[in-house]
PDB file of N, CA and C in Angstrom:
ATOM      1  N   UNK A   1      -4.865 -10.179  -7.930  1.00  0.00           N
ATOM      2  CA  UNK A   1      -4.152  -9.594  -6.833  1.00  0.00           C
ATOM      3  C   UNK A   1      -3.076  -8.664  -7.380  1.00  0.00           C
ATOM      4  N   UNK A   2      -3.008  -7.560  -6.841  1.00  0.00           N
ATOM      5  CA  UNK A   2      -1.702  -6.728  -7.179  1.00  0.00           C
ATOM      6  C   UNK A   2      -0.352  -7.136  -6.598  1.00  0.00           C
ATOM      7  N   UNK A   3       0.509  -7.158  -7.933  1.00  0.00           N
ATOM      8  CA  UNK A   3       1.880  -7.672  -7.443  1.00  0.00           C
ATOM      9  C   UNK A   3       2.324  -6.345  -6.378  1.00  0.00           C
ATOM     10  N   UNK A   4       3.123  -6.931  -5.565  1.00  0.00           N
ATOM     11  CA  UNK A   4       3.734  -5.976  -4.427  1.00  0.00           C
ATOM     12  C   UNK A   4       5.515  -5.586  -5.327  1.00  0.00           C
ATOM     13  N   UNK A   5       6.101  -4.473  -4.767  1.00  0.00           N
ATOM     14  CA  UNK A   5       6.884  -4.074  -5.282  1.00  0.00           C
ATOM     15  C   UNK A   5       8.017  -5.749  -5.186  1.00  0.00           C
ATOM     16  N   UNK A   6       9.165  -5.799  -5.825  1.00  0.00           N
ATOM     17  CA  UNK A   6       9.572  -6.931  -5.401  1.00  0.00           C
ATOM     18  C   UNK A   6      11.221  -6.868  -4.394  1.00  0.00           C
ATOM     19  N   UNK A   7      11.125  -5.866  -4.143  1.00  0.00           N
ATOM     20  CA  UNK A   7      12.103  -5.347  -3.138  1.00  0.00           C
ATOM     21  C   UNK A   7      11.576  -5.427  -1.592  1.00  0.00           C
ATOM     22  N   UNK A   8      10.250  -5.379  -1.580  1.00  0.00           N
ATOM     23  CA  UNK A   8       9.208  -5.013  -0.542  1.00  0.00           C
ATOM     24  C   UNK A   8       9.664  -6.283   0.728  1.00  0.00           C
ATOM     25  N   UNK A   9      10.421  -6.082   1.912  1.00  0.00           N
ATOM     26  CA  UNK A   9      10.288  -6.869   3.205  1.00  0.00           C
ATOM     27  C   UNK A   9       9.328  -6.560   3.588  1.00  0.00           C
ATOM     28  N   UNK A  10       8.261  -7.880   4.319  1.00  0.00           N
ATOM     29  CA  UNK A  10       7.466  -7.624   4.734  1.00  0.00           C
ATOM     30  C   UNK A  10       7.731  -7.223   5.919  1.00  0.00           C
ATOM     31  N   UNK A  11       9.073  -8.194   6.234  1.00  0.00           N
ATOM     32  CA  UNK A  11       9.222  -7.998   8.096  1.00  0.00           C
ATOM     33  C   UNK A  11       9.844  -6.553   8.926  1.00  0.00           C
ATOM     34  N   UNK A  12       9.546  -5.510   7.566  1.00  0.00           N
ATOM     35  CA  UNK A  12       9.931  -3.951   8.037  1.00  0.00           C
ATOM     36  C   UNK A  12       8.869  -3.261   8.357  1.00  0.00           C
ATOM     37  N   UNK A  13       7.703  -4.451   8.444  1.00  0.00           N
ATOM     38  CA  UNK A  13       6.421  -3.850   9.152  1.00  0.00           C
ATOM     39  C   UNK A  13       6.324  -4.536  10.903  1.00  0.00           C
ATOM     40  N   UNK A  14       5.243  -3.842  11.341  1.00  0.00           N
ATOM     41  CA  UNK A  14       5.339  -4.761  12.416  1.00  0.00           C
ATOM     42  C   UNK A  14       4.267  -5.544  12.447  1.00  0.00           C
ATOM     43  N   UNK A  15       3.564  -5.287  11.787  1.00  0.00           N
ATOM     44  CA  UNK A  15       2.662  -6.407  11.415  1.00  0.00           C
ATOM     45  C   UNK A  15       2.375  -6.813  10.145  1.00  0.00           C
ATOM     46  N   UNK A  16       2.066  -8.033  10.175  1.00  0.00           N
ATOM     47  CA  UNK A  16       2.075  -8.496   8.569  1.00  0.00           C
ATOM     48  C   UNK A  16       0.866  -7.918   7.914  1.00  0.00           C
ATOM     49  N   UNK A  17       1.762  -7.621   6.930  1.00  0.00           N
ATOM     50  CA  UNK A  17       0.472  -6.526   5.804  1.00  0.00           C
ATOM     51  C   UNK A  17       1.059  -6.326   4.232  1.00  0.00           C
ATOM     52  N   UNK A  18       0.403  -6.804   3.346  1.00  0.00           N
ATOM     53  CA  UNK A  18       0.822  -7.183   2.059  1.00  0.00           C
ATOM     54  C   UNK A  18       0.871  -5.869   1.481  1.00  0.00           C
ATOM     55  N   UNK A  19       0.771  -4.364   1.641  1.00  0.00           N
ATOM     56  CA  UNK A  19       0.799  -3.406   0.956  1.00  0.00           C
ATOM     57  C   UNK A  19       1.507  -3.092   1.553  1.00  0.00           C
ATOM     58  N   UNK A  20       2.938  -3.060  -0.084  1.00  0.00           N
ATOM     59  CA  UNK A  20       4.025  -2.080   0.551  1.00  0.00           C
ATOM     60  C   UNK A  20       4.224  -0.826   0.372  1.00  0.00           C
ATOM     61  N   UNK A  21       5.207  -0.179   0.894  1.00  0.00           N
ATOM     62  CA  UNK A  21       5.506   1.250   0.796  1.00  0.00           C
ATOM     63  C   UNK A  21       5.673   2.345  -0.356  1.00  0.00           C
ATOM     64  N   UNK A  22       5.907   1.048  -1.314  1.00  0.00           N
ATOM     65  CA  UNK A  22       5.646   1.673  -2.931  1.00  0.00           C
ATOM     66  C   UNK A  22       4.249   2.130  -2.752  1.00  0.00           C
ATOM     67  N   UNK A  23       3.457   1.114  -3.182  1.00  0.00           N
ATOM     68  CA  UNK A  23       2.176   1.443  -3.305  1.00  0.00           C
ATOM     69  C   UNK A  23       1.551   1.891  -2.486  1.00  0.00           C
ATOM     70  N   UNK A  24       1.695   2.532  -1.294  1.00  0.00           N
ATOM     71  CA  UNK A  24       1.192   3.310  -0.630  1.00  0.00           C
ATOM     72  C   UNK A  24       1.611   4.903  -1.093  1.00  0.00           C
ATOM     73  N   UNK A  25       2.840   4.880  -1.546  1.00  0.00           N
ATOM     74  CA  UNK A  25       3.457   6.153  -2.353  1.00  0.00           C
ATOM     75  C   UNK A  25       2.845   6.087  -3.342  1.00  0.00           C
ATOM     76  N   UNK A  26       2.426   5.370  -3.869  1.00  0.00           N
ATOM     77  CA  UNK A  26       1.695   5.730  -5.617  1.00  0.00           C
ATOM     78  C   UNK A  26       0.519   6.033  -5.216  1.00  0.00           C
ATOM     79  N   UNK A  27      -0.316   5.131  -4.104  1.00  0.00           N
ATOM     80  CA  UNK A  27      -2.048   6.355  -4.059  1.00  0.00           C
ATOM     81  C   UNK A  27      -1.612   7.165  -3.556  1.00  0.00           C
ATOM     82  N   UNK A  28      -0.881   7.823  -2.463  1.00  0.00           N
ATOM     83  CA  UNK A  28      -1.197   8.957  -2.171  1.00  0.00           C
ATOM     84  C   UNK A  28      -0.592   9.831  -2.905  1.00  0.00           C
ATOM     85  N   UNK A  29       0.445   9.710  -4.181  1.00  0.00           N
ATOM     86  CA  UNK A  29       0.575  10.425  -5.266  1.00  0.00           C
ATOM     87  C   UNK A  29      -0.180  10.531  -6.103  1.00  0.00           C
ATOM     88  N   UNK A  30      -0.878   9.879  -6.500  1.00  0.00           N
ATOM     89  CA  UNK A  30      -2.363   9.680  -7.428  1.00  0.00           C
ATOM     90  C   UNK A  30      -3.108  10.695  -7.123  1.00  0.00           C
ATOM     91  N   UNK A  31      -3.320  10.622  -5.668  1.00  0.00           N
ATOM     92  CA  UNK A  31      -4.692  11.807  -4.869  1.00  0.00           C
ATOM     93  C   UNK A  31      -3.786  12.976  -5.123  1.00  0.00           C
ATOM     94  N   UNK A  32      -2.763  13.350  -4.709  1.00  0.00           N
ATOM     95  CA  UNK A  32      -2.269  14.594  -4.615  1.00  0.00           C
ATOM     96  C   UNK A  32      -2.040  14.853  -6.250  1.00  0.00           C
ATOM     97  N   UNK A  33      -2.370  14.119  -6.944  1.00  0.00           N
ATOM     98  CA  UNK A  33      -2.235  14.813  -8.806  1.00  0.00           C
ATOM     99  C   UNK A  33      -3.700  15.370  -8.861  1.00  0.00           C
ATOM    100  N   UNK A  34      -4.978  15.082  -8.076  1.00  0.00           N
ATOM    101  CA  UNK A  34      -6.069  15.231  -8.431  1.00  0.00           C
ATOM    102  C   UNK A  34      -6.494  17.072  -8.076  1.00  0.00           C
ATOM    103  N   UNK A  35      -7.072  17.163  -9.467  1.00  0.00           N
ATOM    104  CA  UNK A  35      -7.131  18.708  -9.136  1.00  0.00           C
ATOM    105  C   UNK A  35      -8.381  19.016  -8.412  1.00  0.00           C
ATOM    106  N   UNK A  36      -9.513  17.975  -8.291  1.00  0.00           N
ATOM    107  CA  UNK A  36     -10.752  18.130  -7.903  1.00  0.00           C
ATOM    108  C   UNK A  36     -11.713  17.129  -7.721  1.00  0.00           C
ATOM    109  N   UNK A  37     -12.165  16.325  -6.507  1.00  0.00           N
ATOM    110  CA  UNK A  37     -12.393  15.304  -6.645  1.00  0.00           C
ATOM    111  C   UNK A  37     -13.631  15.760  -5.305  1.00  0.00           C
ATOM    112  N   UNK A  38     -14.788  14.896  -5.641  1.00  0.00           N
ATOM    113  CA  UNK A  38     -15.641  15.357  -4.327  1.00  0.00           C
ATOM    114  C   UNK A  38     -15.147  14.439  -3.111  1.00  0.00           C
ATOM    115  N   UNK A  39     -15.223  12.878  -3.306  1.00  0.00           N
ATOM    116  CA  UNK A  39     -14.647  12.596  -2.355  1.00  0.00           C
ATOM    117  C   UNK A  39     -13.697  12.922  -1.266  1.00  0.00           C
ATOM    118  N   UNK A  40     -12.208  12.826  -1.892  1.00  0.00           N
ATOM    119  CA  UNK A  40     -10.763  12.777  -1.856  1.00  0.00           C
ATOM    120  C   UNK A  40     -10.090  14.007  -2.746  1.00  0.00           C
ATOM    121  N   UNK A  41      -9.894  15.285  -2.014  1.00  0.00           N
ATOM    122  CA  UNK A  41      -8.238  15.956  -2.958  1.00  0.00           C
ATOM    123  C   UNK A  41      -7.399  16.069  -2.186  1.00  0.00           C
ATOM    124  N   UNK A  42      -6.815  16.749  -3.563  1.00  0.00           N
ATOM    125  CA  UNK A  42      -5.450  16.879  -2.844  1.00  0.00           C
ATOM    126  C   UNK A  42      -5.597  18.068  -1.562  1.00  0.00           C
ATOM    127  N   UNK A  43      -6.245  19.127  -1.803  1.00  0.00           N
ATOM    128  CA  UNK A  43      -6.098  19.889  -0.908  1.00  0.00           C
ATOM    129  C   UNK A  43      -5.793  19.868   0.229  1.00  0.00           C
ATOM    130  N   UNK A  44      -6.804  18.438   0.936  1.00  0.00           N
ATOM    131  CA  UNK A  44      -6.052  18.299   2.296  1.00  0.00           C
ATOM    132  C   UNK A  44      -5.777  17.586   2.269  1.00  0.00           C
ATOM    133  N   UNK A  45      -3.917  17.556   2.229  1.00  0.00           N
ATOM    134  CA  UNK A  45      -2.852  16.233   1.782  1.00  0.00           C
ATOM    135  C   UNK A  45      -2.549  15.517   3.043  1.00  0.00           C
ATOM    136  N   UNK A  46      -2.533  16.258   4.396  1.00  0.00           N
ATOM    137  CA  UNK A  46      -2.859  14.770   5.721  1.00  0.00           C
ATOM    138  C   UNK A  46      -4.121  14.142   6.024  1.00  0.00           C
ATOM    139  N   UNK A  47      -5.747  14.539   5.209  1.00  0.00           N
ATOM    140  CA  UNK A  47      -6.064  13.526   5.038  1.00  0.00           C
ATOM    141  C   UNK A  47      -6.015  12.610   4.050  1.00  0.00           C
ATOM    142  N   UNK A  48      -5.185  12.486   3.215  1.00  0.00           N
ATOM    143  CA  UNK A  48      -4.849  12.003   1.626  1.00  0.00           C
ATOM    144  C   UNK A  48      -4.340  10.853   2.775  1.00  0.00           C
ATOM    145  N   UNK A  49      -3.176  10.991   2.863  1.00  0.00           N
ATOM    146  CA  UNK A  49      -2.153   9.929   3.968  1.00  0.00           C
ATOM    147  C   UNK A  49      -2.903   9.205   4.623  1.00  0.00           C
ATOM    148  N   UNK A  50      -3.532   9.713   5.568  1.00  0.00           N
ATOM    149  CA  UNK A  50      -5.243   9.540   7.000  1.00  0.00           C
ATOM    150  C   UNK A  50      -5.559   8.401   6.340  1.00  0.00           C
ATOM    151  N   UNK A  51      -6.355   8.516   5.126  1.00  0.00           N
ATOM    152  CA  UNK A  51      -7.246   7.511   4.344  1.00  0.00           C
ATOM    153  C   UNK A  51      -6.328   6.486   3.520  1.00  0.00           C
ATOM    154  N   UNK A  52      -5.070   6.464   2.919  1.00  0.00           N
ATOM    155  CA  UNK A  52      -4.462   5.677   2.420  1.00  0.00           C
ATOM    156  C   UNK A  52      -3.974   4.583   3.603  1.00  0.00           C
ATOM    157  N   UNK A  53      -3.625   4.961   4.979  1.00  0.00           N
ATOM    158  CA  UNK A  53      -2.732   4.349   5.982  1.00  0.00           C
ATOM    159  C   UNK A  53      -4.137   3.741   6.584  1.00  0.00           C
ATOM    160  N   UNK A  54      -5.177   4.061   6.386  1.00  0.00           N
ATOM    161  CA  UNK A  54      -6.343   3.593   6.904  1.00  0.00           C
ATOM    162  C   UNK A  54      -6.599   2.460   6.117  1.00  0.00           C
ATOM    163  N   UNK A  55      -6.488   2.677   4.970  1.00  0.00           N
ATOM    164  CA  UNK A  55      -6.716   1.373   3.705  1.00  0.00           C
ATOM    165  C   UNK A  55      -5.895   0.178   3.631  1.00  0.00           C
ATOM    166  N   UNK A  56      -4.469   0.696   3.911  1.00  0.00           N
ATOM    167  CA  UNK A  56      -2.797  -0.173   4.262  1.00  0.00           C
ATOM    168  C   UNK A  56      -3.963  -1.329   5.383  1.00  0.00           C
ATOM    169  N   UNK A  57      -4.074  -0.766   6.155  1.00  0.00           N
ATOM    170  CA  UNK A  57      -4.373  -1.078   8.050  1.00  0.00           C
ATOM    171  C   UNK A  57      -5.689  -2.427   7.890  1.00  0.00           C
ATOM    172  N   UNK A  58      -6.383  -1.794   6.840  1.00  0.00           N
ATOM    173  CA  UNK A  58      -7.408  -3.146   6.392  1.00  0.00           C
ATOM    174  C   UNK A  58      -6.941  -4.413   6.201  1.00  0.00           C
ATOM    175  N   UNK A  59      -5.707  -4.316   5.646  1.00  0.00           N
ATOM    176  CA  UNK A  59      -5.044  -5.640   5.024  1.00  0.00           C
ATOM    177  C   UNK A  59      -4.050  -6.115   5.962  1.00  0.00           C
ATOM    178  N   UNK A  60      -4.133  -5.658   7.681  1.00  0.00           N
ATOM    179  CA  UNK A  60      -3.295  -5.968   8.146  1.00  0.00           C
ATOM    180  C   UNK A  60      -3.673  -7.922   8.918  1.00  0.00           C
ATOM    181  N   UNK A  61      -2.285  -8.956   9.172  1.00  0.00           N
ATOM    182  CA  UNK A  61      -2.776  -9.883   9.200  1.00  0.00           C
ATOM    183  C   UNK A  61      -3.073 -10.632   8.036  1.00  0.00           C
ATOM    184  N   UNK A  62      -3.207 -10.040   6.610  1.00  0.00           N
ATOM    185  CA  UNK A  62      -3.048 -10.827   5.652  1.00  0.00           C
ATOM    186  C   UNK A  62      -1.754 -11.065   4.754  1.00  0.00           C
ATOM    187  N   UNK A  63      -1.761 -12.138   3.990  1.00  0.00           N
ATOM    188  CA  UNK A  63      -0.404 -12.247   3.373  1.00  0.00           C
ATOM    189  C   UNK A  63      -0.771 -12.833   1.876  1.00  0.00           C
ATOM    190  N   UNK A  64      -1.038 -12.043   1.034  1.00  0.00           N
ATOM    191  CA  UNK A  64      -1.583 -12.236  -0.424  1.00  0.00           C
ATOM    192  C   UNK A  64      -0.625 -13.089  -1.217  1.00  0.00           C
ATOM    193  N   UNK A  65       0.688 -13.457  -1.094  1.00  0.00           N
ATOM    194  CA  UNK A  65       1.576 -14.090  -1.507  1.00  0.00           C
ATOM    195  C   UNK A  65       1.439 -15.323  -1.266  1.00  0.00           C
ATOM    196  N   UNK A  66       0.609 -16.207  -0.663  1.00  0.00           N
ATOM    197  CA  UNK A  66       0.277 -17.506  -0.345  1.00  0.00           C
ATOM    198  C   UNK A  66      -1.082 -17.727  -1.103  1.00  0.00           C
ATOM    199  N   UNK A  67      -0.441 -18.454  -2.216  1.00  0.00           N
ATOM    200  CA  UNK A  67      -1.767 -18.923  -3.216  1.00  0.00           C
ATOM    201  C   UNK A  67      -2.448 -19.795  -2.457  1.00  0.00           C
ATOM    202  N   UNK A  68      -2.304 -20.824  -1.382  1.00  0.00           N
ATOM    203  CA  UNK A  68      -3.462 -21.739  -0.486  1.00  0.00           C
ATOM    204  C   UNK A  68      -4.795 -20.579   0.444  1.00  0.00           C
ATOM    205  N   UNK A  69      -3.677 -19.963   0.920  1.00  0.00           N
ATOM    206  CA  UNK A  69      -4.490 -18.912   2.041  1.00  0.00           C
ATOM    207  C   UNK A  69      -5.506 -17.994   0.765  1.00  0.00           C
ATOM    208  N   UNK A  70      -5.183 -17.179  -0.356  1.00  0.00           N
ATOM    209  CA  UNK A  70      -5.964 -17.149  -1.210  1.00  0.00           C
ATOM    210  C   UNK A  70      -7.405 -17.478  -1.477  1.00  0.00           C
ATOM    211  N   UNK A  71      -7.043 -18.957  -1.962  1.00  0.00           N
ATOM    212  CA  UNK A  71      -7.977 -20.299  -2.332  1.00  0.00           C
ATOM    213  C   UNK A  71      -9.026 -20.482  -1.359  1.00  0.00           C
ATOM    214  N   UNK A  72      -8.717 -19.863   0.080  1.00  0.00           N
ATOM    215  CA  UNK A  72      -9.352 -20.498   0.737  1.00  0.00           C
ATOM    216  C   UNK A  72     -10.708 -19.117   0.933  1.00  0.00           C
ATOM    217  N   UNK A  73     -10.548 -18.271   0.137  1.00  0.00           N
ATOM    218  CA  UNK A  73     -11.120 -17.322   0.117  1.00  0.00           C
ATOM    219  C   UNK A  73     -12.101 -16.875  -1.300  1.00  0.00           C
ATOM    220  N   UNK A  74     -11.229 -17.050  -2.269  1.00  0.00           N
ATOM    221  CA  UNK A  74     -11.900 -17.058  -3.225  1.00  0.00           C
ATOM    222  C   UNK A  74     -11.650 -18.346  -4.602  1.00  0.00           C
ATOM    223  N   UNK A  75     -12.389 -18.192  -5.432  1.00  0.00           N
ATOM    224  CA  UNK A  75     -12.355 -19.914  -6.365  1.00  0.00           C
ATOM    225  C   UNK A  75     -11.100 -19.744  -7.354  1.00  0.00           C
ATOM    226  N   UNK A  76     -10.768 -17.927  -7.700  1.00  0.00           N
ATOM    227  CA  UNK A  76      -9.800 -17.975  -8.877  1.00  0.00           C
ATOM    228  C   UNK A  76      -9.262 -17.131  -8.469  1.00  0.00           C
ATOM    229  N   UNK A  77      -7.965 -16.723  -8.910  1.00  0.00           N
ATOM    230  CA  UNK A  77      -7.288 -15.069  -8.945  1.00  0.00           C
ATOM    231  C   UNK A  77      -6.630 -15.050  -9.908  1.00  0.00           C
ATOM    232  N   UNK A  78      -5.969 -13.414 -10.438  1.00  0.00           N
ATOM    233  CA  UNK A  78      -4.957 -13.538 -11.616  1.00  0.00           C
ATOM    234  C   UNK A  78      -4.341 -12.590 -10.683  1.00  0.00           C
ATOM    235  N   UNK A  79      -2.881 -12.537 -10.909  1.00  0.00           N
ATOM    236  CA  UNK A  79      -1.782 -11.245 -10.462  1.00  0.00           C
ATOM    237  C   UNK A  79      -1.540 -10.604 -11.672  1.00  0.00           C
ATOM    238  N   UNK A  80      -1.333  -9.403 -11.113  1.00  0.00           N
ATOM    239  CA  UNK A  80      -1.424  -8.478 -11.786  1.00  0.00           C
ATOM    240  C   UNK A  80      -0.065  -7.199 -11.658  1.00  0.00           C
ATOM    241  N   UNK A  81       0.160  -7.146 -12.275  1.00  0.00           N
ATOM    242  CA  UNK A  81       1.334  -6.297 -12.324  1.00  0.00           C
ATOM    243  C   UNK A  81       0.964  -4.683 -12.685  1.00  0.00           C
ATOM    244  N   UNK A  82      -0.280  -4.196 -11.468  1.00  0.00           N
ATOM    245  CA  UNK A  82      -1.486  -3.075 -11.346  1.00  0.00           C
ATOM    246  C   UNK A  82      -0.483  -1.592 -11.417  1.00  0.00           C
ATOM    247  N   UNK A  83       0.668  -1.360 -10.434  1.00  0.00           N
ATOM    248  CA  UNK A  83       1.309  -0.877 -11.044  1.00  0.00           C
ATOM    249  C   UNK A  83       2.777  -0.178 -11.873  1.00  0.00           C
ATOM    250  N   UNK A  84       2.678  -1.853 -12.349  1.00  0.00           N
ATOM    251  CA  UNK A  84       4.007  -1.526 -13.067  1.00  0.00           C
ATOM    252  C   UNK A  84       5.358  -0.845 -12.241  1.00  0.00           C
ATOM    253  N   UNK A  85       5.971  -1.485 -11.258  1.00  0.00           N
ATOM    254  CA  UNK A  85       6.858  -1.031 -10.367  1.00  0.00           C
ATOM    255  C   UNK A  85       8.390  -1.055 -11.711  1.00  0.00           C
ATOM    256  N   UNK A  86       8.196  -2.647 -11.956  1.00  0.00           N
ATOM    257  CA  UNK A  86       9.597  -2.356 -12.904  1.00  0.00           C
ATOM    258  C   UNK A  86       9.609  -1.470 -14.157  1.00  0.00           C
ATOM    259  N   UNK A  87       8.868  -0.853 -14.275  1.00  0.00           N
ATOM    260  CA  UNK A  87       8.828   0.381 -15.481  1.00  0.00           C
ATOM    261  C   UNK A  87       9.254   2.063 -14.702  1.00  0.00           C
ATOM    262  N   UNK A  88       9.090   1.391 -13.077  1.00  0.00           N
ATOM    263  CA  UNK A  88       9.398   3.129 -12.414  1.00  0.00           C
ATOM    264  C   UNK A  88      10.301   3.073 -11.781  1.00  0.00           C
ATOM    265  N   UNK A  89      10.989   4.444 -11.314  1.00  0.00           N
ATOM    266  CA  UNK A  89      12.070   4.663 -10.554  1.00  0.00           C
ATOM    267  C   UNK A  89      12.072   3.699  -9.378  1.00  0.00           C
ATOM    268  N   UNK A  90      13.006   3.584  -8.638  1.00  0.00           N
ATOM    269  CA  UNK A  90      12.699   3.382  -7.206  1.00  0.00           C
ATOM    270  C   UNK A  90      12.991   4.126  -6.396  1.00  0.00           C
ATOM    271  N   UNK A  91      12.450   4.175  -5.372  1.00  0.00           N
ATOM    272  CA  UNK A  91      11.975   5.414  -4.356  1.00  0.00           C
ATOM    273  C   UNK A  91      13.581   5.549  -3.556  1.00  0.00           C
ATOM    274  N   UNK A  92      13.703   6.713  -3.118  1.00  0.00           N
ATOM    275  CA  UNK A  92      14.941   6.383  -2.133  1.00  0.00           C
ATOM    276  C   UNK A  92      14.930   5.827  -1.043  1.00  0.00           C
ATOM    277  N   UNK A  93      15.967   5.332  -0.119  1.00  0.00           N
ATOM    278  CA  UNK A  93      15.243   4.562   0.686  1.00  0.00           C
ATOM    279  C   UNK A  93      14.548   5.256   1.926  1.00  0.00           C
ATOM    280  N   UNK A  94      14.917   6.653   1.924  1.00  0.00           N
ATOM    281  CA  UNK A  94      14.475   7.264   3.295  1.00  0.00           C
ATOM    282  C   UNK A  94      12.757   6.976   2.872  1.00  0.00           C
ATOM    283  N   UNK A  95      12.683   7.522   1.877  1.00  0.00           N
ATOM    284  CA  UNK A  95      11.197   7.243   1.706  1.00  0.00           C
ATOM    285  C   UNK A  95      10.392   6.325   1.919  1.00  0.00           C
ATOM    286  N   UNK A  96      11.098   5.436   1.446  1.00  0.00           N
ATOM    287  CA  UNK A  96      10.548   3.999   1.639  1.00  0.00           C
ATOM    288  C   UNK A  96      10.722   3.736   3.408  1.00  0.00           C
ATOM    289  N   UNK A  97      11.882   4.615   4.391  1.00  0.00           N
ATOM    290  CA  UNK A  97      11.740   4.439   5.844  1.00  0.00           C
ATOM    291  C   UNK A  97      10.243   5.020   6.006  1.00  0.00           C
ATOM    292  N   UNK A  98      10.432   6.476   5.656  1.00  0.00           N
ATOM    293  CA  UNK A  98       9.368   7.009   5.751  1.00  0.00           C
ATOM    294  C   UNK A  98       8.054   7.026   6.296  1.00  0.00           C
ATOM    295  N   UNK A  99       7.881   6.370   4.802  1.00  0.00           N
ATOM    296  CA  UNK A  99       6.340   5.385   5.033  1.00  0.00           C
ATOM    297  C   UNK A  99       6.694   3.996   5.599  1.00  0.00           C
ATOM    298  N   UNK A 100       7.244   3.270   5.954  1.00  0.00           N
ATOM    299  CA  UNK A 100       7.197   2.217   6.751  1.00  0.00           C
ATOM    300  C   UNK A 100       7.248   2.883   8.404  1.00  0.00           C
ATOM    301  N   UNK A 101       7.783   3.591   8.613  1.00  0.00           N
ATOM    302  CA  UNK A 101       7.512   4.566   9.826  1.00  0.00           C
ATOM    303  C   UNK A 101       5.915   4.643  10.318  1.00  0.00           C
ATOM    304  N   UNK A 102       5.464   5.701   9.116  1.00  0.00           N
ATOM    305  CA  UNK A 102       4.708   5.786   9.087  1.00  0.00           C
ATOM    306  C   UNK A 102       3.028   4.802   9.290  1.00  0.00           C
ATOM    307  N   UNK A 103       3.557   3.584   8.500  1.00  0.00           N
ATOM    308  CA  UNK A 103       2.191   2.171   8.848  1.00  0.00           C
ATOM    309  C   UNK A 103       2.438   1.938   9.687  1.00  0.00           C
ATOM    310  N   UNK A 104       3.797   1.549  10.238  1.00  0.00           N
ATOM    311  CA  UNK A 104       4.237   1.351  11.875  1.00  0.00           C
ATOM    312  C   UNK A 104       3.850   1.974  12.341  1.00  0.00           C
ATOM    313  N   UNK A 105       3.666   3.267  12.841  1.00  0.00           N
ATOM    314  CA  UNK A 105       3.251   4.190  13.877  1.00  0.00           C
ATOM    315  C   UNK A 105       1.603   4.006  13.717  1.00  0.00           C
ATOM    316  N   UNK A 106       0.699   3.864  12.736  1.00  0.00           N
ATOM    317  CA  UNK A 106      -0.825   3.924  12.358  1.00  0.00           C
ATOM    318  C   UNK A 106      -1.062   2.879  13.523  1.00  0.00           C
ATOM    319  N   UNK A 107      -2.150   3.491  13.976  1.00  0.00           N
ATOM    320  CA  UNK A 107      -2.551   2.172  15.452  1.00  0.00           C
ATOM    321  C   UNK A 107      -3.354   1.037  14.229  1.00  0.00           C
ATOM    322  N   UNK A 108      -3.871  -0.181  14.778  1.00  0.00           N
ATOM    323  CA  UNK A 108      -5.138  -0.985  14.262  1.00  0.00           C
ATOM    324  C   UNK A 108      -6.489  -0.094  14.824  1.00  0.00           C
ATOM    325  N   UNK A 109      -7.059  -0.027  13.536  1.00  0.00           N
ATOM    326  CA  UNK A 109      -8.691   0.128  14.309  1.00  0.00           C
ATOM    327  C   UNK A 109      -8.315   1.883  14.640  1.00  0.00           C
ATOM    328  N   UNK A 110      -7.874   2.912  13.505  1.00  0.00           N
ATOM    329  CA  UNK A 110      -7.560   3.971  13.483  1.00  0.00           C
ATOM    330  C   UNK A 110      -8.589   4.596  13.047  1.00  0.00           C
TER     331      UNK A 110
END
């Protein structure tokens, strides 16, 4: 499982959803570094967002931080520290409003 940033409230969502606003800033910074991709570029950077807030929205209702609820899903897990939050800046906080704005506003089933 990917560790979540460790600053990350969940309850600044309105629904419970284990991907926080960091890591929603790091894929859609990832895509927008890509110079050429058939899938996914950067070129069109509101659907970069579209498809990341679509991906957030999958995991909504789950809470990856409960090793029972886990278990009850799969036999093993390791956490993972996927990407390295305490080696990077931290975001300011508008940003971090930002995109919490932003998953907030994403309907379910978008």
């Amino acid at each position: 499982m990917p560790e979540q940033h460790p600053d990350f409230d969940m309850s600044s969502y309105t629904t419970l959803n284990p991907i926080c606003p960091q890591m929603i800033f790091e894929c859609i910074k990832r895509i927008f570094g890509r110079k050429d991709h058939t899938c996914l570029s950067s070129e069109n950077k509101p659907k970069v967002v579209e498809v990341i807030l679509k991906f957030a929205k999958l995991y909504d209702g789950v809470d990856l931080s409960r090793d029972e609820e886990l278990r009850s899903h799969f036999d093993d897990f390791v956490r993972l520290d996927f990407l390295g939050f305490g080696e990077r800046c931290n975001l300011l906080p508008e940003t971090i409003k930002a995109l919490t704005y932003g998953y907030n506003q994403t309907p379910p089933n978008f």
